[in-house]
N, C-alpha and C. Protein backbone atom coordinates (compact mmCIF):
# COMPACT_ATOMS: atom_id res chain seq x y z
N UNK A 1 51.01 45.34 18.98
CA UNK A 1 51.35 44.39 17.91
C UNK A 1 50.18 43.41 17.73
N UNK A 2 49.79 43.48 16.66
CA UNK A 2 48.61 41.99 16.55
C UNK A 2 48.62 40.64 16.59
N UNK A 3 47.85 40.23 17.17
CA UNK A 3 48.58 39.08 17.55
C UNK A 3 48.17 37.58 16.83
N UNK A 4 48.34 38.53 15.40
CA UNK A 4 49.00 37.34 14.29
C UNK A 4 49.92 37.26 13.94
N UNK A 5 50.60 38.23 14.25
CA UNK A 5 52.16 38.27 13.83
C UNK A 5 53.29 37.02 14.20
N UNK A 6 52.44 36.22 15.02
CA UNK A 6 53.43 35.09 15.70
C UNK A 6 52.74 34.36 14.77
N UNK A 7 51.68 33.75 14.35
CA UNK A 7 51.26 32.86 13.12
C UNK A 7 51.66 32.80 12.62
N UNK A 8 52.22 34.05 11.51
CA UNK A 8 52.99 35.03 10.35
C UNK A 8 54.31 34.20 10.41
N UNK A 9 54.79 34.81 11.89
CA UNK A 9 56.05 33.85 12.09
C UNK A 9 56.32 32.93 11.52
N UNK A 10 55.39 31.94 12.36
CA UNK A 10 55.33 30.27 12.50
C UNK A 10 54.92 29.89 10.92
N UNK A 11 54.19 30.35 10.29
CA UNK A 11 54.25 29.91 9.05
C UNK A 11 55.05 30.48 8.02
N UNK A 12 56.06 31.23 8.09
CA UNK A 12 56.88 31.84 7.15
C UNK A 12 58.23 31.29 7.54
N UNK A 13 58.44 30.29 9.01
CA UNK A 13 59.58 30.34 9.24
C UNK A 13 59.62 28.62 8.82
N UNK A 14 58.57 27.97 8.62
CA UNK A 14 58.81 26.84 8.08
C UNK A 14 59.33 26.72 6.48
N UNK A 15 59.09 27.75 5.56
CA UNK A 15 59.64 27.56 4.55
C UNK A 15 61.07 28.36 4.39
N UNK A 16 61.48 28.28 5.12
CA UNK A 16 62.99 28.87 5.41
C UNK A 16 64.22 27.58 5.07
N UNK A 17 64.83 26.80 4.91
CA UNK A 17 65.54 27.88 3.69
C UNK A 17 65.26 27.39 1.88
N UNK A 18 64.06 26.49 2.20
CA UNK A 18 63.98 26.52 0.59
C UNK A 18 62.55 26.46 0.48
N UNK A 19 61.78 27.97 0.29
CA UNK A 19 60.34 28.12 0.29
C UNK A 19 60.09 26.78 -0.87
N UNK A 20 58.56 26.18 -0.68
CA UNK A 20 57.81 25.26 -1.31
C UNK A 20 58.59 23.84 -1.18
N UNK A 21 59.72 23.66 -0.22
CA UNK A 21 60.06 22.31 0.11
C UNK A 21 58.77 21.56 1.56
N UNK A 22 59.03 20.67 1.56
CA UNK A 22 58.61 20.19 2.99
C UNK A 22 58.92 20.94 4.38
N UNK A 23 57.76 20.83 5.08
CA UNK A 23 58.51 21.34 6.57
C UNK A 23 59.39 20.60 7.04
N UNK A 24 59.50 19.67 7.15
CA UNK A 24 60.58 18.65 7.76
C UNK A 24 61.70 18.65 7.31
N UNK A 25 61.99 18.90 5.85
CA UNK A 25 63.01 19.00 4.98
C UNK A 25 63.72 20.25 5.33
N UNK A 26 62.93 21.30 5.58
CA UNK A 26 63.63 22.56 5.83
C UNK A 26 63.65 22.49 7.77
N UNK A 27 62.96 22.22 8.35
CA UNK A 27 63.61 22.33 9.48
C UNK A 27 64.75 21.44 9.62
N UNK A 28 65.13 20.38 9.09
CA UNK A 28 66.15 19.92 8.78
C UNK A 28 67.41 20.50 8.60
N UNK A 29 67.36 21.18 7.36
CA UNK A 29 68.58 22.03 7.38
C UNK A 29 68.52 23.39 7.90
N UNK A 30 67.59 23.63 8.80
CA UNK A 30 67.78 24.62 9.84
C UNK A 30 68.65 24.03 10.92
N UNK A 31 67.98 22.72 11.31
CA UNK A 31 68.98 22.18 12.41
C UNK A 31 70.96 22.08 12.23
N UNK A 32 71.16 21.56 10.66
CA UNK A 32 72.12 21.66 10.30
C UNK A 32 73.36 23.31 10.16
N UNK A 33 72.30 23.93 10.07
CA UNK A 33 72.56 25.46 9.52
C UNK A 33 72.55 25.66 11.51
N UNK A 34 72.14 25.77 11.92
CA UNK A 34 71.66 25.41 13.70
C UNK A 34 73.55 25.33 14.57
N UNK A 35 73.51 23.63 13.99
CA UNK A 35 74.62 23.19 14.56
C UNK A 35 76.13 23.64 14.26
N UNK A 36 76.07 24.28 13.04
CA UNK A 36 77.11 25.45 12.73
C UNK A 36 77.32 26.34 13.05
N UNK A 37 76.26 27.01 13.30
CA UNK A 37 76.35 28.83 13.92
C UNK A 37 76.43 28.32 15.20
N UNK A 38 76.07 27.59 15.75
CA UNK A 38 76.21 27.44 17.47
C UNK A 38 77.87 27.32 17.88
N UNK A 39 78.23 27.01 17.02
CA UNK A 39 80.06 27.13 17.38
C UNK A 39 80.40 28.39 17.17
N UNK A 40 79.95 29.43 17.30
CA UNK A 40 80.10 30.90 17.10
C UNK A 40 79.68 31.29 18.43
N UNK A 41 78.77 31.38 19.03
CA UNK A 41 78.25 31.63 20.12
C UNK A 41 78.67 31.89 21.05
N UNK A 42 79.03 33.13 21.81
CA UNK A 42 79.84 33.74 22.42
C UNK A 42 80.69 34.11 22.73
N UNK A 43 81.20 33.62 21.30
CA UNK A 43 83.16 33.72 21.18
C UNK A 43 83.07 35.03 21.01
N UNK A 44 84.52 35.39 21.60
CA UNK A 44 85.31 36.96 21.32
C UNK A 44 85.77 37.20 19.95
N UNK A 45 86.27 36.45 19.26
CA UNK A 45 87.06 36.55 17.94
C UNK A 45 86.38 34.85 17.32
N UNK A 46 87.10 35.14 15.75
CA UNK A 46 87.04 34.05 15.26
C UNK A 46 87.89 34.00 14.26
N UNK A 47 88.44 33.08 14.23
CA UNK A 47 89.91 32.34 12.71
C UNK A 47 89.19 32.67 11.74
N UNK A 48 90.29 32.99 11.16
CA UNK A 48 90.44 33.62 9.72
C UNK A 48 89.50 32.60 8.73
N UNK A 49 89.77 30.81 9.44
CA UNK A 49 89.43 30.18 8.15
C UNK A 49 87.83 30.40 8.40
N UNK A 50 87.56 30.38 10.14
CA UNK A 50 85.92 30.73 10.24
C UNK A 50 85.08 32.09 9.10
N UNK A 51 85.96 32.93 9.15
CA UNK A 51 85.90 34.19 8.71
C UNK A 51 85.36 33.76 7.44
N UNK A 52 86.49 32.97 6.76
CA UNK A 52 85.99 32.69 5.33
C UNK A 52 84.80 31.66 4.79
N UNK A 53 84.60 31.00 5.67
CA UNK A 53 83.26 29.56 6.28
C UNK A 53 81.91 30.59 6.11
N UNK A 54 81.95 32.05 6.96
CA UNK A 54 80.74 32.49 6.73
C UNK A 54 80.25 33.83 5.51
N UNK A 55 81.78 34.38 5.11
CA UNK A 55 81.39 34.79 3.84
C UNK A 55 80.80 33.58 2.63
N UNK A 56 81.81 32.85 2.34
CA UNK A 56 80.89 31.50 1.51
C UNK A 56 79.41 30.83 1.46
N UNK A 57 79.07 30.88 2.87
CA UNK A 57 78.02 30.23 3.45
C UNK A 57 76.94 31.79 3.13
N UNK A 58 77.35 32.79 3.26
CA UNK A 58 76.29 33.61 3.34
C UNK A 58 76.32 34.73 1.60
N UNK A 59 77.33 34.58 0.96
CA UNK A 59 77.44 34.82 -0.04
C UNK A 59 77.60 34.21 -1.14
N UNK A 60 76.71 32.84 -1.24
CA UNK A 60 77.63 32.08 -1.80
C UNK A 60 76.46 31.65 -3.24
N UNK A 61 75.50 32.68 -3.44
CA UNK A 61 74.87 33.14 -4.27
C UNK A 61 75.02 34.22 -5.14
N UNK A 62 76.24 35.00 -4.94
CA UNK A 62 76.50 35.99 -5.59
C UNK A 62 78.16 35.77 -4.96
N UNK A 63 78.35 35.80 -6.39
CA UNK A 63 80.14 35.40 -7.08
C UNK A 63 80.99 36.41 -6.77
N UNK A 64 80.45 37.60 -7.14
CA UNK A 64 80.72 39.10 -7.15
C UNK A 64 81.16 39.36 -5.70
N UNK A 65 80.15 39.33 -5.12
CA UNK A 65 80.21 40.24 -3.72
C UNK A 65 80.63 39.29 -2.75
N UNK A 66 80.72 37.65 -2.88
CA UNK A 66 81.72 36.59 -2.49
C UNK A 66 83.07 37.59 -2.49
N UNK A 67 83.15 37.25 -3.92
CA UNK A 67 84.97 37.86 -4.06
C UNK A 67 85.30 38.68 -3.18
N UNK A 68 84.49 39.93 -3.61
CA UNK A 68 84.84 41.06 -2.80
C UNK A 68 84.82 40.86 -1.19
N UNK A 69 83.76 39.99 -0.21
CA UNK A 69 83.76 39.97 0.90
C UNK A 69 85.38 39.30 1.30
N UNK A 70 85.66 37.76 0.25
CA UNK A 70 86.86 36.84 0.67
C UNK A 70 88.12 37.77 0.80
N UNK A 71 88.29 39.03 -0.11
CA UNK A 71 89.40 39.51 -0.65
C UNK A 71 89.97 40.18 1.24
N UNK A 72 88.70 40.96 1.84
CA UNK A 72 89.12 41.53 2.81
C UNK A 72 89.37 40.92 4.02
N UNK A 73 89.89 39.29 3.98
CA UNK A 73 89.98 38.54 5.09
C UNK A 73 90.63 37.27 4.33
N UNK A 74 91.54 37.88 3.45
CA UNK A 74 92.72 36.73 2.96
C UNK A 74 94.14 36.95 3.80
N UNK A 75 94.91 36.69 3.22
CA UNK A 75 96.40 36.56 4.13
C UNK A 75 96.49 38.38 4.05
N UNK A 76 96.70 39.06 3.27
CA UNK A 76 97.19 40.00 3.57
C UNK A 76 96.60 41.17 4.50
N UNK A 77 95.19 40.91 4.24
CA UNK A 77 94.01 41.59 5.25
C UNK A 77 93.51 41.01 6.33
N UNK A 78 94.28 40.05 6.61
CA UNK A 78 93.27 39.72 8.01
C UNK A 78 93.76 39.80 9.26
N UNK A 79 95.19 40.57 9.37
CA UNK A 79 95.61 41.25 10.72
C UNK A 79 94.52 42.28 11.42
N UNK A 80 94.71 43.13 10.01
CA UNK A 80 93.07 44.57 10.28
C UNK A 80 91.81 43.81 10.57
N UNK A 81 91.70 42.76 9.30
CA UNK A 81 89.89 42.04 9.94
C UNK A 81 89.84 41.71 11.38
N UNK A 82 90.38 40.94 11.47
CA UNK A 82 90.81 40.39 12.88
C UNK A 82 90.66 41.23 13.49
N UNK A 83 91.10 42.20 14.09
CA UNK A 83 90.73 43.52 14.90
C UNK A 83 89.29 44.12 14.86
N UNK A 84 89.03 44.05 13.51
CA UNK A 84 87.93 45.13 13.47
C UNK A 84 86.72 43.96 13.82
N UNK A 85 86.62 42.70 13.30
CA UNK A 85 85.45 41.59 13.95
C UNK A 85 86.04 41.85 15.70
N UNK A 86 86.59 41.62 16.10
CA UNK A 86 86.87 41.16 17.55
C UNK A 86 86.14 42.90 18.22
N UNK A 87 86.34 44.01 17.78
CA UNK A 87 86.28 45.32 18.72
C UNK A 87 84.62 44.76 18.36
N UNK A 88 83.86 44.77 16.84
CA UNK A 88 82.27 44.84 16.45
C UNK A 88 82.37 43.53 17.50
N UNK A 89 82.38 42.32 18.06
CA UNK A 89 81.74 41.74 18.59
C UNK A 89 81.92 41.93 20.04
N UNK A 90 82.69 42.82 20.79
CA UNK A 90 82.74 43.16 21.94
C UNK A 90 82.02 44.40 22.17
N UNK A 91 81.71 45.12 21.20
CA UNK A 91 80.71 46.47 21.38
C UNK A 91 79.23 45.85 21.41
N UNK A 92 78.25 46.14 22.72
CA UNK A 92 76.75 45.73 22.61
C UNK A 92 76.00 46.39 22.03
N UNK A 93 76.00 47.55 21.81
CA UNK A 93 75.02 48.12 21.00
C UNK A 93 74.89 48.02 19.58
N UNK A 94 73.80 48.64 18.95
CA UNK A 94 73.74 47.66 17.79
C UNK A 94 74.13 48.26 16.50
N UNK A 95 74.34 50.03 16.42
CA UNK A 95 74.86 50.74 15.42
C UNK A 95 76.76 50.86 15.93
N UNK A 96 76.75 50.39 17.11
CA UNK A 96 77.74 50.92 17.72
C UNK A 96 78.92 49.46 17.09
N UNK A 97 77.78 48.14 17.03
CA UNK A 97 79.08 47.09 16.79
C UNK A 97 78.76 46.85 15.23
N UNK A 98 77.88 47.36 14.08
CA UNK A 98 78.54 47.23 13.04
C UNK A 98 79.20 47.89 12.06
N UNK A 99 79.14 49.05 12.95
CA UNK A 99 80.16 49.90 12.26
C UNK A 99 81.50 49.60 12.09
N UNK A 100 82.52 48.55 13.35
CA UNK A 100 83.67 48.43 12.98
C UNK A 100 83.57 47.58 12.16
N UNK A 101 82.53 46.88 11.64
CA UNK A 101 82.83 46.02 10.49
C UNK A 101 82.67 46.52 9.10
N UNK A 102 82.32 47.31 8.90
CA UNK A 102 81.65 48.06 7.35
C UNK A 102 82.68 48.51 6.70
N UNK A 103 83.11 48.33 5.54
CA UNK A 103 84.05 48.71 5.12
C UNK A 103 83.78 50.30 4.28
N UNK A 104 84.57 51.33 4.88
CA UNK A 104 83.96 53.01 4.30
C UNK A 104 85.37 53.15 3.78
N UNK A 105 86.06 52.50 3.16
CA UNK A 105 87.76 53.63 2.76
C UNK A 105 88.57 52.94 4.07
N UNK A 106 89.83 53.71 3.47
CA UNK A 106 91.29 53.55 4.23
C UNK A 106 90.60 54.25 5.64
N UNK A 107 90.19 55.17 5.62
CA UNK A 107 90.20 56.83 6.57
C UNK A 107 89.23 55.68 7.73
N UNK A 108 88.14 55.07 7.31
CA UNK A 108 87.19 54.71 8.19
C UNK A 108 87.69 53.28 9.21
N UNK A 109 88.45 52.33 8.09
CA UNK A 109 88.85 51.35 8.39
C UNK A 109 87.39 50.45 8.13
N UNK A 110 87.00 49.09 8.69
CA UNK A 110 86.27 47.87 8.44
C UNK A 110 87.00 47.08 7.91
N UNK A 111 86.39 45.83 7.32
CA UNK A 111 86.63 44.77 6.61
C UNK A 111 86.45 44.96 5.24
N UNK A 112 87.68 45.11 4.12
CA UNK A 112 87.35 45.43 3.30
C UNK A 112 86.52 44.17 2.44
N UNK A 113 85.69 45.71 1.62
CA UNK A 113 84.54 44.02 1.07
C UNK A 113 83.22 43.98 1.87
N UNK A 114 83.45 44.04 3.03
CA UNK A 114 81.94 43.95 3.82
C UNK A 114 80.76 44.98 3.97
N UNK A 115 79.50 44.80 3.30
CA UNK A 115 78.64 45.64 3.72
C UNK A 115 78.12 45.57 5.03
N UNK A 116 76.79 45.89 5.47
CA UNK A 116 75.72 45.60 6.43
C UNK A 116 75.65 44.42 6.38
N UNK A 117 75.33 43.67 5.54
CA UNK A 117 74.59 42.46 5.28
C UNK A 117 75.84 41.48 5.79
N UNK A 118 76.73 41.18 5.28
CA UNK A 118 78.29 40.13 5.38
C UNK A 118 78.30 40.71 7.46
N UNK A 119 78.57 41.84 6.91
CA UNK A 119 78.58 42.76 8.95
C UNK A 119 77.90 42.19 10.06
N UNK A 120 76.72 42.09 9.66
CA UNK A 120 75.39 41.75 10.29
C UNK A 120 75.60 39.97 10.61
N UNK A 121 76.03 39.37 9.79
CA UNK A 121 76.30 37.42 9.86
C UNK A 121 76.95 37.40 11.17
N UNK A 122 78.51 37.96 11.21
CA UNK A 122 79.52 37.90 12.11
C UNK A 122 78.63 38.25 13.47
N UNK A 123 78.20 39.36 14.05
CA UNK A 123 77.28 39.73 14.88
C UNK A 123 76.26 38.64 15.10
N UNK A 124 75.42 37.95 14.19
CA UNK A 124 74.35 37.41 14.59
C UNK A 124 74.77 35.71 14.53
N UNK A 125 76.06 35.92 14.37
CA UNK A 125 77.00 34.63 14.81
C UNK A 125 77.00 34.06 16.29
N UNK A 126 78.17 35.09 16.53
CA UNK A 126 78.25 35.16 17.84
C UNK A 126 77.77 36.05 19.02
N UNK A 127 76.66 36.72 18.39
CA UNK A 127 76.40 37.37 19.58
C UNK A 127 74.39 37.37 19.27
N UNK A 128 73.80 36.18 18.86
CA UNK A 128 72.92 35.52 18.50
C UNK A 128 71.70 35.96 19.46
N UNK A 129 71.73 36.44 20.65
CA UNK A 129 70.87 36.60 21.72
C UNK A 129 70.49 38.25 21.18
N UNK A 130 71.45 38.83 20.27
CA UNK A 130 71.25 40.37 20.67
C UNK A 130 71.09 40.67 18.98
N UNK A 131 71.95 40.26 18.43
CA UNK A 131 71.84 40.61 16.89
C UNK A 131 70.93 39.24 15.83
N UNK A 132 70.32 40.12 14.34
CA UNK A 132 70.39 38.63 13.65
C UNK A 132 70.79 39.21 11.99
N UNK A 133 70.68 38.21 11.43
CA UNK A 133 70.70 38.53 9.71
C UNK A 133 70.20 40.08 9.84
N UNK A 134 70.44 40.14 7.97
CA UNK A 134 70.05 41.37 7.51
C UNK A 134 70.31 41.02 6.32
N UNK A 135 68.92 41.31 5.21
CA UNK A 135 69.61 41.48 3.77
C UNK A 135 68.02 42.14 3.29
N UNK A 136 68.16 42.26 1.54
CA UNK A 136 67.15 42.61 1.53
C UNK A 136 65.90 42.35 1.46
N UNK A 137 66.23 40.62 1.44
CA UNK A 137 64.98 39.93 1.70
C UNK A 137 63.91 40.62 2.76
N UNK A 138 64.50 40.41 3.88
CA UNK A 138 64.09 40.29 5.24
C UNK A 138 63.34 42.13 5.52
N UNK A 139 64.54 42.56 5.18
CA UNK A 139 64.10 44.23 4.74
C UNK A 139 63.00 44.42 4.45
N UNK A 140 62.67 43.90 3.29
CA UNK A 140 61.24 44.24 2.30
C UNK A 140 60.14 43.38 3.34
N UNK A 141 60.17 42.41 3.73
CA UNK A 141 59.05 42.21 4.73
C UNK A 141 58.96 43.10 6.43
N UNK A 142 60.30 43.60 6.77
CA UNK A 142 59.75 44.35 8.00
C UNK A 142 59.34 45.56 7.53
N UNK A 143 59.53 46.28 6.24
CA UNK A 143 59.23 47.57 5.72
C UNK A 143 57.60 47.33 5.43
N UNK A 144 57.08 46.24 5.31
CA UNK A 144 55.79 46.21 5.34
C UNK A 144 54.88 45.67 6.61
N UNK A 145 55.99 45.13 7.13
CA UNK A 145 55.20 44.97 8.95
C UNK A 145 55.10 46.24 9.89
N UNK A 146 56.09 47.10 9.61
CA UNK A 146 55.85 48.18 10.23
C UNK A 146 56.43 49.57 8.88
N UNK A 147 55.75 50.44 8.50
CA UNK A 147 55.77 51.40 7.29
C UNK A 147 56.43 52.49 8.13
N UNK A 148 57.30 52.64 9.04
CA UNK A 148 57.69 53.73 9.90
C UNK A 148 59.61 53.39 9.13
N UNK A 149 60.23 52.29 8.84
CA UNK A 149 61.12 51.94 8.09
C UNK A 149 61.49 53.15 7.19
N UNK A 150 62.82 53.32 7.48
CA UNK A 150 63.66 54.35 5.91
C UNK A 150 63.26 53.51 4.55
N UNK A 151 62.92 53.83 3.66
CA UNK A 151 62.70 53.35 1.89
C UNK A 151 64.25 52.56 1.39
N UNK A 152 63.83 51.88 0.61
CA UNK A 152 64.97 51.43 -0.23
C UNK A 152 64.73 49.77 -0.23
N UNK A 153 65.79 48.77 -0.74
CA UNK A 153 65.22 47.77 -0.63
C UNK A 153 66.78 47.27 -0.62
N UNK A 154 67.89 47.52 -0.78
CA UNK A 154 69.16 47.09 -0.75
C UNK A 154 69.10 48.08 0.72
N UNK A 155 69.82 46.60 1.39
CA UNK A 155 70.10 46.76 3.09
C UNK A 155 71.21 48.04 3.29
N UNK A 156 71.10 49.09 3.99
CA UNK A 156 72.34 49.91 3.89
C UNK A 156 72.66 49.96 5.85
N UNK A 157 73.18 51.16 6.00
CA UNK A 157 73.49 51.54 7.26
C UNK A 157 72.87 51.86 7.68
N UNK A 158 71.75 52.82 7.54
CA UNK A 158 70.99 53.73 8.44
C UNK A 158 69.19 52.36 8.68
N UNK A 159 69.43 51.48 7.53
CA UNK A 159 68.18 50.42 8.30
C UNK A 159 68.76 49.73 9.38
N UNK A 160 69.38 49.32 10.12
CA UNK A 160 70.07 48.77 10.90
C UNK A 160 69.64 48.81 12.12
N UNK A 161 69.71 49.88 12.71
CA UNK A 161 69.27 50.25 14.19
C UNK A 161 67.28 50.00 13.78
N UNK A 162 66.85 50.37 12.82
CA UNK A 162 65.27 50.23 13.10
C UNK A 162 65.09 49.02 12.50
N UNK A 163 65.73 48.26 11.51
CA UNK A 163 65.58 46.83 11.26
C UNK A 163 65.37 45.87 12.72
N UNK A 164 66.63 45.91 13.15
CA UNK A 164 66.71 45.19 14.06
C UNK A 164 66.06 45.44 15.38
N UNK A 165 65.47 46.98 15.86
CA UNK A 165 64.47 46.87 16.46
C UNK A 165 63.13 46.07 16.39
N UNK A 166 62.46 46.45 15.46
CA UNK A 166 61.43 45.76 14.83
C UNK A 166 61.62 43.77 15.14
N UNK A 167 62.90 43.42 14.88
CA UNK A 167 63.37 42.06 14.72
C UNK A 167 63.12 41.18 16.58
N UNK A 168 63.79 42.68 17.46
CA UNK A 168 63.71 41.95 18.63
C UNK A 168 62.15 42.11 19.03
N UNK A 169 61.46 42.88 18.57
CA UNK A 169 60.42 43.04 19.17
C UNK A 169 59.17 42.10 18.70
N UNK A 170 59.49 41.72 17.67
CA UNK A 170 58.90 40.56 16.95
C UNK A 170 59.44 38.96 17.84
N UNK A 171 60.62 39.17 18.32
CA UNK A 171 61.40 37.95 18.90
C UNK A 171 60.68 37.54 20.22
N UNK A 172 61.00 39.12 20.58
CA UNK A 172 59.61 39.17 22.28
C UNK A 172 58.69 38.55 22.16
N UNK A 173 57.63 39.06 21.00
CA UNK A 173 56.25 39.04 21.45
C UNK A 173 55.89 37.60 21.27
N UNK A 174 56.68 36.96 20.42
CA UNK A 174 56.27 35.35 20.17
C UNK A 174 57.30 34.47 20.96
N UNK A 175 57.89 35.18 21.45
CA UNK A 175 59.12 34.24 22.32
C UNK A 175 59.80 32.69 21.46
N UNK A 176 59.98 33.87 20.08
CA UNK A 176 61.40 33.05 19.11
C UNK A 176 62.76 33.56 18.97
N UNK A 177 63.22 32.97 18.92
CA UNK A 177 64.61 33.49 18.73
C UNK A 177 65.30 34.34 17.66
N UNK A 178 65.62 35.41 17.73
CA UNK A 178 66.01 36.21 16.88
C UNK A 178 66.80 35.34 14.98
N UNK A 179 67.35 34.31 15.28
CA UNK A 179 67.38 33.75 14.08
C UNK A 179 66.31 33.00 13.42
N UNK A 180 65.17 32.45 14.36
CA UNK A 180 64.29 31.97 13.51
C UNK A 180 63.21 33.13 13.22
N UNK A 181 63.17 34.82 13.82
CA UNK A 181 62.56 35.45 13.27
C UNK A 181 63.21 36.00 11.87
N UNK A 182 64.58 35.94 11.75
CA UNK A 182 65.24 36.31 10.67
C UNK A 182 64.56 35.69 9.52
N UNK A 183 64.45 34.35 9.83
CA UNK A 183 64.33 33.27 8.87
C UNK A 183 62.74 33.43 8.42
N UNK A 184 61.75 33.61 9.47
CA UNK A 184 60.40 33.64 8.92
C UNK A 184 60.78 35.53 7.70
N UNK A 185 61.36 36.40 8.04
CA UNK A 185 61.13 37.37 7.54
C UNK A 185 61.94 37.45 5.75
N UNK A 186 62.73 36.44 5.95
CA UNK A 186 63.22 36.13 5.03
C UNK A 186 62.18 35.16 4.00
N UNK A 187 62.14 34.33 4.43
CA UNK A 187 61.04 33.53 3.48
C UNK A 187 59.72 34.18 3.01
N UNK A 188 59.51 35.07 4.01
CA UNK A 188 58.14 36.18 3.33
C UNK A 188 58.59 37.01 2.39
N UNK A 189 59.47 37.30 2.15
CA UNK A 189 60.18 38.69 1.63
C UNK A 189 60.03 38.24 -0.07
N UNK A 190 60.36 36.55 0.00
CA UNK A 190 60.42 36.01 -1.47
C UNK A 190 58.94 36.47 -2.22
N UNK A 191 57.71 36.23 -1.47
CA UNK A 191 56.77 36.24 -1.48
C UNK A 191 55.55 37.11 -2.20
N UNK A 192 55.39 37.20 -3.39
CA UNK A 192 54.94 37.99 -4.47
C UNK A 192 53.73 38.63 -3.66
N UNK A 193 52.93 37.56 -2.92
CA UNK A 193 51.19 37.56 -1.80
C UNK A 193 51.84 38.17 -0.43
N UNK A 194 52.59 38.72 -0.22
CA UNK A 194 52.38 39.15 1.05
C UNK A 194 52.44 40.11 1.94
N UNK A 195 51.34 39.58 2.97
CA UNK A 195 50.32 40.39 3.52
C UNK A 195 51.03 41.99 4.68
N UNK A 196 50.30 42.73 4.49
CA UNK A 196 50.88 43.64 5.09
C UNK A 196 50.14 44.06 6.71
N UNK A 197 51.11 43.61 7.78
CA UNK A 197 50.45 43.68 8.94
C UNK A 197 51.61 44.71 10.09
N UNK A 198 50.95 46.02 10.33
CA UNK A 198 51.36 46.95 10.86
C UNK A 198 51.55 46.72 12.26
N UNK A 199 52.96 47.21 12.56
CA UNK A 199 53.01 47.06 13.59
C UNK A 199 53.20 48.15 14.66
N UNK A 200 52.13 48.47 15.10
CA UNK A 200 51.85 49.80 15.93
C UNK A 200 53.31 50.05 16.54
């Protein structure tokens, strides 16, 4: 791995979450964004109203796929959600715990409403040491840090296991934490200039 990639980091993770604000301003509401997800953190399960705290919070740019995430963790669905978050956050592996969250049909079961991306929050909630984000921001910059990535640019199932490889191994080598590498890969992703650095 080259070892600018922690620079890369460090300067992509300061404009996280509102590229061209101040650093201070945005580590700011990192700390805030910080002190929220940390009440997730190693819990087994989480309330329904939590449930709905992080579809909002993480969908809350798109109206559409809001709806659809809220619908599968309202009163009448959230006996099944409930189950299917609690088995995905007790499974460690990493194709292995978001699959019970994905919603495929009646036949498959998940959370109805939830892709990868909504899947991926709950996981990198509470189980923060091992999982992080996923969308297609973040996508489009590890698909150019390392070109060994499946194609596409909307997050699906099969990026998952090599997304998030790439994510811890990036976490290693600079010794950051899997959410603030989320966050630098995210803020690059916006990024019309940016640079493409391979990662052997």
């Amino acid at each position: 791995m080259p070892d600018d990639i922690c620079d890369y980091v460090s300067r992509w993770f300061d404009q996280y979450p509102r590229p061209g604000e101040s650093v201070e301003a945005n580590h700011a509401l990192q700390a805030r964004e910080d002190e929220w997800l940390q009440s997730f953190a190693g819990r087994g399960s989480i309330a329904q109203e939590e449930a709905i705290g992080l579809v909002k919070w993480w969908l809350r740019s798109d109206e559409g796929r809001m709806a659809r995430a809220l619908a599968g963790v309202d009163d009448e669905h959230w006996p099944a959600a409930k189950v299917c978050i609690a088995e995905a956050i007790r499974v460690a592996d990493g194709e292995g715990a978001l699959a019970p969250l994905m919603w495929m049909g009646n036949v498959h079961g998940g959370v109805q409403g939830w892709g990868p991306t909504m899947s991926s929050v709950v996981l990198a909630a509470c189980r923060p040491a091992r999982f992080t984000m996923a969308d297609g921001r973040a996508l489009a910059t590890v698909q150019a840090l390392d070109g060994s990535l499946p194609s596409g640019h909307d997050f699906d199932f099969h990026h998952w296991e090599p997304y998030l490889a790439v994510c811890r191994q990036v976490a290693a080598e600079c010794g950051r934490s899997l959410r603030d590498v989320y966050r630098a890969l995210w803020a690059a992703g916006g990024n019309p200039r940016l640079p493409v650095i391979l990662i052997p």
